[in-house]
Structure formats: structure tokens, C-alpha cells
N, C-alpha and C. Protein backbone atom coordinates (compact mmCIF):
# COMPACT_ATOMS: atom_id res chain seq x y z
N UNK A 1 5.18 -3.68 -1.93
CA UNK A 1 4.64 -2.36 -2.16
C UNK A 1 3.88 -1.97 -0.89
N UNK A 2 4.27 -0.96 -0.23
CA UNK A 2 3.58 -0.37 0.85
C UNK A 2 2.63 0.67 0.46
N UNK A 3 1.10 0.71 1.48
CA UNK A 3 0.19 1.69 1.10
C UNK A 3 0.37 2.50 1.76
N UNK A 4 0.67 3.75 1.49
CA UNK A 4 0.47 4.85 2.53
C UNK A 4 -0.77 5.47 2.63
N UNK A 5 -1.31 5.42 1.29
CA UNK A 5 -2.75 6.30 1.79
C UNK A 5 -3.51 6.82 3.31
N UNK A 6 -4.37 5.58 3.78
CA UNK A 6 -5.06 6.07 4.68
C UNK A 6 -4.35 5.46 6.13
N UNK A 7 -4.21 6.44 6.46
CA UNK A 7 -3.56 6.66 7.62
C UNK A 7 -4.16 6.53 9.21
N UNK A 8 -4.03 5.51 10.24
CA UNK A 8 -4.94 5.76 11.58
C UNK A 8 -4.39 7.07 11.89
N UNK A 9 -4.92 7.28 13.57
CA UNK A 9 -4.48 8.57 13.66
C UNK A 9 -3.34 8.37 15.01
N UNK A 10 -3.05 7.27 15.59
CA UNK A 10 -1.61 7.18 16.21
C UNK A 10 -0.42 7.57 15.14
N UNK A 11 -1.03 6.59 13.69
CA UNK A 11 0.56 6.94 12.72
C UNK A 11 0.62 8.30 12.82
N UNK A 12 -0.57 9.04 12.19
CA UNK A 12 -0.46 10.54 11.73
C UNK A 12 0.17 11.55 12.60
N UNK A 13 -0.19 10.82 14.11
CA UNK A 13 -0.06 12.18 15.18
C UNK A 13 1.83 11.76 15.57
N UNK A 14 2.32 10.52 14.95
CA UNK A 14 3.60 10.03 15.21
C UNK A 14 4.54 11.03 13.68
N UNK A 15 4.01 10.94 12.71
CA UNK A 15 4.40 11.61 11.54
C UNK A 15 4.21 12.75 11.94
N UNK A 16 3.20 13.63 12.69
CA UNK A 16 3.49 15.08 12.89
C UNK A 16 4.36 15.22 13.98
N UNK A 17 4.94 14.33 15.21
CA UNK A 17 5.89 14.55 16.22
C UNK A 17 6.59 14.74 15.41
N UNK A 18 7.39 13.87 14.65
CA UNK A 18 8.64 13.63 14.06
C UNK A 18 9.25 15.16 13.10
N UNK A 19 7.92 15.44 12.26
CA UNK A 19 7.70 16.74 11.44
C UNK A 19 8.12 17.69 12.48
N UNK A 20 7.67 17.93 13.40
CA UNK A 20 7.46 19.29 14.41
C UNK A 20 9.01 19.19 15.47
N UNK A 21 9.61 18.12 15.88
CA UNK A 21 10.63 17.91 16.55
C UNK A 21 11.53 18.58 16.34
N UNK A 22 12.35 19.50 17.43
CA UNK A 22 12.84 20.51 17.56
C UNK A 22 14.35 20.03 18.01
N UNK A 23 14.26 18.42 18.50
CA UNK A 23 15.34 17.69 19.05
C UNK A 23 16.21 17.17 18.29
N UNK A 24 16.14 17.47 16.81
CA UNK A 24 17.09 16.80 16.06
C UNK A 24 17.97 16.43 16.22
N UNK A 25 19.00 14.98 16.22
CA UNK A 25 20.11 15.37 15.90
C UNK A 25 21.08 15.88 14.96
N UNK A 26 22.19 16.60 14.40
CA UNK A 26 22.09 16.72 13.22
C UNK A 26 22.73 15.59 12.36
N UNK A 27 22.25 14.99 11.47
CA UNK A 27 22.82 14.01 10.21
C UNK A 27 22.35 12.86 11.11
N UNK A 28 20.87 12.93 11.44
CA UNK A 28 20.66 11.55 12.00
C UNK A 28 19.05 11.47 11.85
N UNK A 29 18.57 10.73 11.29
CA UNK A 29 17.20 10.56 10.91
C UNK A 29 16.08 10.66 11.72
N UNK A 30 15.15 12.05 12.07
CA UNK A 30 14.41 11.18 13.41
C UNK A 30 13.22 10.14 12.74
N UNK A 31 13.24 9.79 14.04
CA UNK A 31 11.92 8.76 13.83
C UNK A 31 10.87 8.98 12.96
N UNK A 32 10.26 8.41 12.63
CA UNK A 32 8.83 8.54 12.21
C UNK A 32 7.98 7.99 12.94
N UNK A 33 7.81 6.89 13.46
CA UNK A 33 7.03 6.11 14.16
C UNK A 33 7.35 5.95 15.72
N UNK A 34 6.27 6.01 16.42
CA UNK A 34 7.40 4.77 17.91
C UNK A 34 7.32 3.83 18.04
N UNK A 35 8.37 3.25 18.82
CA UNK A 35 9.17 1.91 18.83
C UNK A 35 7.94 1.00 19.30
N UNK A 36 6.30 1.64 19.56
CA UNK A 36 5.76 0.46 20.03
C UNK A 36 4.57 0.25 19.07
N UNK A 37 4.75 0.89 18.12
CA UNK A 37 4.44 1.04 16.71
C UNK A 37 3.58 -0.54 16.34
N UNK A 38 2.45 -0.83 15.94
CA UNK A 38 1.74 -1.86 15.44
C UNK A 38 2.90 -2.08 13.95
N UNK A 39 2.23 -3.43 14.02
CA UNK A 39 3.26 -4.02 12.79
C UNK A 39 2.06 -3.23 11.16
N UNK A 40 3.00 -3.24 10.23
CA UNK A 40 2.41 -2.26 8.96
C UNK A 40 1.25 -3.30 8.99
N UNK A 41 0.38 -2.51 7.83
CA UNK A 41 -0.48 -2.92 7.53
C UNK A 41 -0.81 -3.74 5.74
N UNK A 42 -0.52 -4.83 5.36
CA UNK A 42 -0.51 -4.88 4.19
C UNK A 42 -1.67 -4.93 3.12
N UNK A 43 -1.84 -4.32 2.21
CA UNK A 43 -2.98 -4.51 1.68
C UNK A 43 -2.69 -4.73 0.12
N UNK A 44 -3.19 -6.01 -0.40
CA UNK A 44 -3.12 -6.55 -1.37
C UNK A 44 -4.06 -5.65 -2.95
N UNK A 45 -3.17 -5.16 -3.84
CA UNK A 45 -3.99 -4.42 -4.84
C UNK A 45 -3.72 -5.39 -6.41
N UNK A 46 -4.55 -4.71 -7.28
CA UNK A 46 -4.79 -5.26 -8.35
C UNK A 46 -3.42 -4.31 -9.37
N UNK A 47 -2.37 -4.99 -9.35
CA UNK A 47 -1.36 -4.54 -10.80
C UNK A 47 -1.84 -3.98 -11.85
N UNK A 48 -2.59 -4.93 -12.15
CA UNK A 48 -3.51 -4.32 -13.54
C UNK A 48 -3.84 -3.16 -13.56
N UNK A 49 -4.37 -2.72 -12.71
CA UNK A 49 -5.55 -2.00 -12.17
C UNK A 49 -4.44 -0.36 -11.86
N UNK A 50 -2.86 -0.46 -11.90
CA UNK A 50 -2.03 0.16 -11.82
C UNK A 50 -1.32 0.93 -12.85
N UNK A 51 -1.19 2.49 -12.53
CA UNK A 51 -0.77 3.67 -13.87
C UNK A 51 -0.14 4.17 -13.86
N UNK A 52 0.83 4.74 -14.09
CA UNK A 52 1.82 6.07 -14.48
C UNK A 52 1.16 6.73 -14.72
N UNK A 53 1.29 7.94 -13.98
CA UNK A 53 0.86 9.21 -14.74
C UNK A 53 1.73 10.09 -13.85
N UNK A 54 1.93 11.12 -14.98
CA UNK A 54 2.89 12.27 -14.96
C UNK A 54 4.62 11.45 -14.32
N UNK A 55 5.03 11.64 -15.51
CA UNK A 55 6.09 10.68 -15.21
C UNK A 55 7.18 11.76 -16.19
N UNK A 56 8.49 11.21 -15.42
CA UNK A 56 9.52 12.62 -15.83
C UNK A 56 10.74 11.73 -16.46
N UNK A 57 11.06 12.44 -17.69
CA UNK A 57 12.27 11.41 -18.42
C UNK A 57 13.72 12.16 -17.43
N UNK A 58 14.27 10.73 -17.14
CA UNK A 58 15.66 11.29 -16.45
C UNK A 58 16.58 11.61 -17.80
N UNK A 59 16.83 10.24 -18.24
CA UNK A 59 18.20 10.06 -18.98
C UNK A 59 18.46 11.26 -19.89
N UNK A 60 17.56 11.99 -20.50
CA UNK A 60 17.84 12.64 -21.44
C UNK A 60 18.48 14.01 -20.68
N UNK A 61 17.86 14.55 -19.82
CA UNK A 61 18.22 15.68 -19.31
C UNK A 61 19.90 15.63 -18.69
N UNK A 62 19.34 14.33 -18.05
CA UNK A 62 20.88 13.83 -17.04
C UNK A 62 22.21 14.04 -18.44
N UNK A 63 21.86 13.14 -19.54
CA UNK A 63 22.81 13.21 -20.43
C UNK A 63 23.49 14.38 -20.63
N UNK A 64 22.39 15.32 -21.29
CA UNK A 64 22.67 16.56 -21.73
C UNK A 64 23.53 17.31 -20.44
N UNK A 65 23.16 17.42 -19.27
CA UNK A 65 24.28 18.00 -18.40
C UNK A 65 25.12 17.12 -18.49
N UNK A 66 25.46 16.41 -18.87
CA UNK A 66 27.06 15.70 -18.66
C UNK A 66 27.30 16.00 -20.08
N UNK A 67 26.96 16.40 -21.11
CA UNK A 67 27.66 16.75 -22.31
C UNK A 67 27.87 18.38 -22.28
N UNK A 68 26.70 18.86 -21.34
CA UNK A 68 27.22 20.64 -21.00
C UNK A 68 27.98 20.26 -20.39
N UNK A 69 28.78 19.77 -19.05
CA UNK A 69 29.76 20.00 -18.48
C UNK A 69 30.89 19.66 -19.60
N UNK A 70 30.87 18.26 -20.17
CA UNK A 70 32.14 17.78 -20.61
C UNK A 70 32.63 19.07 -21.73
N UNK A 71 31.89 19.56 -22.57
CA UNK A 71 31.66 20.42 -23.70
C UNK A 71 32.58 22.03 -22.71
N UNK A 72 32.36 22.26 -21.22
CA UNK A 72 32.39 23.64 -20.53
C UNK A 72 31.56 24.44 -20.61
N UNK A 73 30.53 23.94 -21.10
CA UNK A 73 29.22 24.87 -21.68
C UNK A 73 28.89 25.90 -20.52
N UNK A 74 29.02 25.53 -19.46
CA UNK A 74 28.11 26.06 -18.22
C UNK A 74 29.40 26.76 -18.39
N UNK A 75 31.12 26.48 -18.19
CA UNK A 75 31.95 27.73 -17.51
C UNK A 75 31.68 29.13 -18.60
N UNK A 76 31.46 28.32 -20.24
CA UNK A 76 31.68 29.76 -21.46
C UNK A 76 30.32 30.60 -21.14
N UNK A 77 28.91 30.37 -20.58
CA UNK A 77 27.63 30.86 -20.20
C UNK A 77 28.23 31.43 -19.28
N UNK A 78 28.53 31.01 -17.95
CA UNK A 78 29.16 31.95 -16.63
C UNK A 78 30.32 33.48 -17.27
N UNK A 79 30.66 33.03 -17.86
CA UNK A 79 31.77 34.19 -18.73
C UNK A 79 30.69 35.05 -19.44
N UNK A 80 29.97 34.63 -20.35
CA UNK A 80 29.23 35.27 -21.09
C UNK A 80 27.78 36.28 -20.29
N UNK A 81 27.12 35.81 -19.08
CA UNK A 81 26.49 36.64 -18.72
C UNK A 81 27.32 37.52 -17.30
N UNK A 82 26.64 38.60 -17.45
CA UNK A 82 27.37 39.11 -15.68
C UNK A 82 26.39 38.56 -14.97
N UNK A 83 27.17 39.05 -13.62
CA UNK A 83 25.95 38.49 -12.20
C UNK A 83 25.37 39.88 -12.51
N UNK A 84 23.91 39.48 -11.48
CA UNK A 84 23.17 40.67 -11.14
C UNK A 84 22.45 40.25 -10.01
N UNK A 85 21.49 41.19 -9.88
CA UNK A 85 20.60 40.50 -8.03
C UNK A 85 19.62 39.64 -7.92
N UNK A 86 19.93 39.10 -9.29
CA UNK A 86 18.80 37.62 -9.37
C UNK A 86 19.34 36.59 -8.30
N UNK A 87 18.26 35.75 -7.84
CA UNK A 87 18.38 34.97 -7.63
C UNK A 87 19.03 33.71 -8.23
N UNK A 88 18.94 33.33 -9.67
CA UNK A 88 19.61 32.14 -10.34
C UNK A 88 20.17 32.48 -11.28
N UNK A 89 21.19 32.54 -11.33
CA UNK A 89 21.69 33.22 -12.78
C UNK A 89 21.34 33.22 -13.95
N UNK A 90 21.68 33.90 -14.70
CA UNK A 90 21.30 33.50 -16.34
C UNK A 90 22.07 32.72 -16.72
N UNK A 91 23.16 32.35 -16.45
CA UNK A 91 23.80 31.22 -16.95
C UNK A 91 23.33 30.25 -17.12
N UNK A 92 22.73 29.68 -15.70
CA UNK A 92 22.02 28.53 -15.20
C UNK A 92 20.57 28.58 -15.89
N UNK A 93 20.01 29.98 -15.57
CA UNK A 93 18.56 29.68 -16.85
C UNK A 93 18.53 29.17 -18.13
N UNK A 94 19.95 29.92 -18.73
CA UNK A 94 20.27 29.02 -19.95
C UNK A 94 19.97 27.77 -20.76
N UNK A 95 20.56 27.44 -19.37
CA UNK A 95 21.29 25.94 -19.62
C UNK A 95 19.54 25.25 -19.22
N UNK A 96 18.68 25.60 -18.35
CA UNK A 96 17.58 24.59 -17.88
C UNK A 96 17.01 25.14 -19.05
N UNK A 97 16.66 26.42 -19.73
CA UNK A 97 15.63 26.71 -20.61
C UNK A 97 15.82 25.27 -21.97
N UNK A 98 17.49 25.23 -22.38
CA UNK A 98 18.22 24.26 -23.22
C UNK A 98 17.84 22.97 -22.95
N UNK A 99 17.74 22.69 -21.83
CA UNK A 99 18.24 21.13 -21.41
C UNK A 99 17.05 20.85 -21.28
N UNK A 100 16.24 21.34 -20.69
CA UNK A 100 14.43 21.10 -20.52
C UNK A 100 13.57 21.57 -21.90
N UNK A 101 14.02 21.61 -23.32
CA UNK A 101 13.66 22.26 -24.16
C UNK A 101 12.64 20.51 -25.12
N UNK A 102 11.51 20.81 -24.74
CA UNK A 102 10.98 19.31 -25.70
C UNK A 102 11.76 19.39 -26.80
N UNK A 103 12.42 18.17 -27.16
CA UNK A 103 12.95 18.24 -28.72
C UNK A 103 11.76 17.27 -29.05
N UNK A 104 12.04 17.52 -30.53
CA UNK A 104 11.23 16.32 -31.62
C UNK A 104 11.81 16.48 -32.75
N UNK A 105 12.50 15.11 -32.72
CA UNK A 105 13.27 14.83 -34.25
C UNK A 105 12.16 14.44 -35.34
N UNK A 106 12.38 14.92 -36.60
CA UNK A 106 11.63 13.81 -37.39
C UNK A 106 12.68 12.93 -38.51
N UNK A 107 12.19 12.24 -38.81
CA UNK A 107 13.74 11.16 -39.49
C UNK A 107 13.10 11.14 -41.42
């Protein structure tokens, strides 16, 4: 587990070159650091002492778009609204208002 928190200020001013670099290549990672870069710094924490918070369920959402696609849900929504000069369609609002909708079963 690496700490990023507190930062010297060689890393920081190496993280803002990299940010600000105008030299990109394209589809090629620039640097973050330079090559004469001190070795990391490790710092030992307490597990226990470790939390989740604000944490996002994948599977359910992920599912549900693969049962809108398999279903065509998204092509019969694309049919069903027109375009207009929105930015995201209503189709697509649809489907996130649906798919992002808290359920709660009770049994």
C-alpha cells in the first residue's frame, strides 16, 4: 500500500511538470517523476485503524446494462425519444435515471 498523502516539494513540483507538459507524446504516458527520483517512501499504518467510506456498488448497475443491452432496451428508448439540442439524450437519461434507481426488495 503506497501513501500518497504528504507530499515533499521536489515530488509535487515533478507532478505539476508532468500535469503542465505540453510535450506529450500521443498514447504514451508522461512521466510523473524524474529518473533521479529518491526511492518511495514507505510508511507502515494500522489496518484496523482502516475504512470505507463512500463506496459505489459495481455489479448491480454493470448487470443491469448488460440486461438493457441484451433485452435492446437502449435501441427501443433511441426510437422512442427524438434528438433535440441536449447534450445527453433522453434515451440515455432513461436508462441512468433506471439503472441508478435505489431498489429495495422486501421478501
Amino acid at each position: 500500500m503506497a501513501y500518497l498523502g504528504q507530499l515533499n516539494d521536489a515530488t509535487r513540483q515533478g507532478i505539476k511538470r508532468a500535469a503542465l507538459s505540453k510535450n506529450k507524446p500521443e498514447f504514451v504516458q508522461a512521466r510523473l517523476f524524474d529518473d533521479d527520483c529518491a526511492e518511495p517512501e514507505w510508511v507502515e499504518i494500522n489496518g484496523n485503524a482502516v475504512r470505507v467510506e463512500n463506496e459505489k456498488a459495481f455489479g448491480g448497475p454493470w448487470l443491469a446494462l448488460e440486461l438493457v443491452k441484451l433485452l435492446k432496451l437502449d435501441d427501443f428508448l433511441q426510437e422512442q425519444f427524438t434528438d433535440g439540442n441536449e447534450h445527453v439524450p433522453w434515451s440515455l437519461v432513461s436508462l441512468i435515471l433506471v439503472i441508478c434507481r435505489p431498489w429495495s426488495f422486501e421478501l
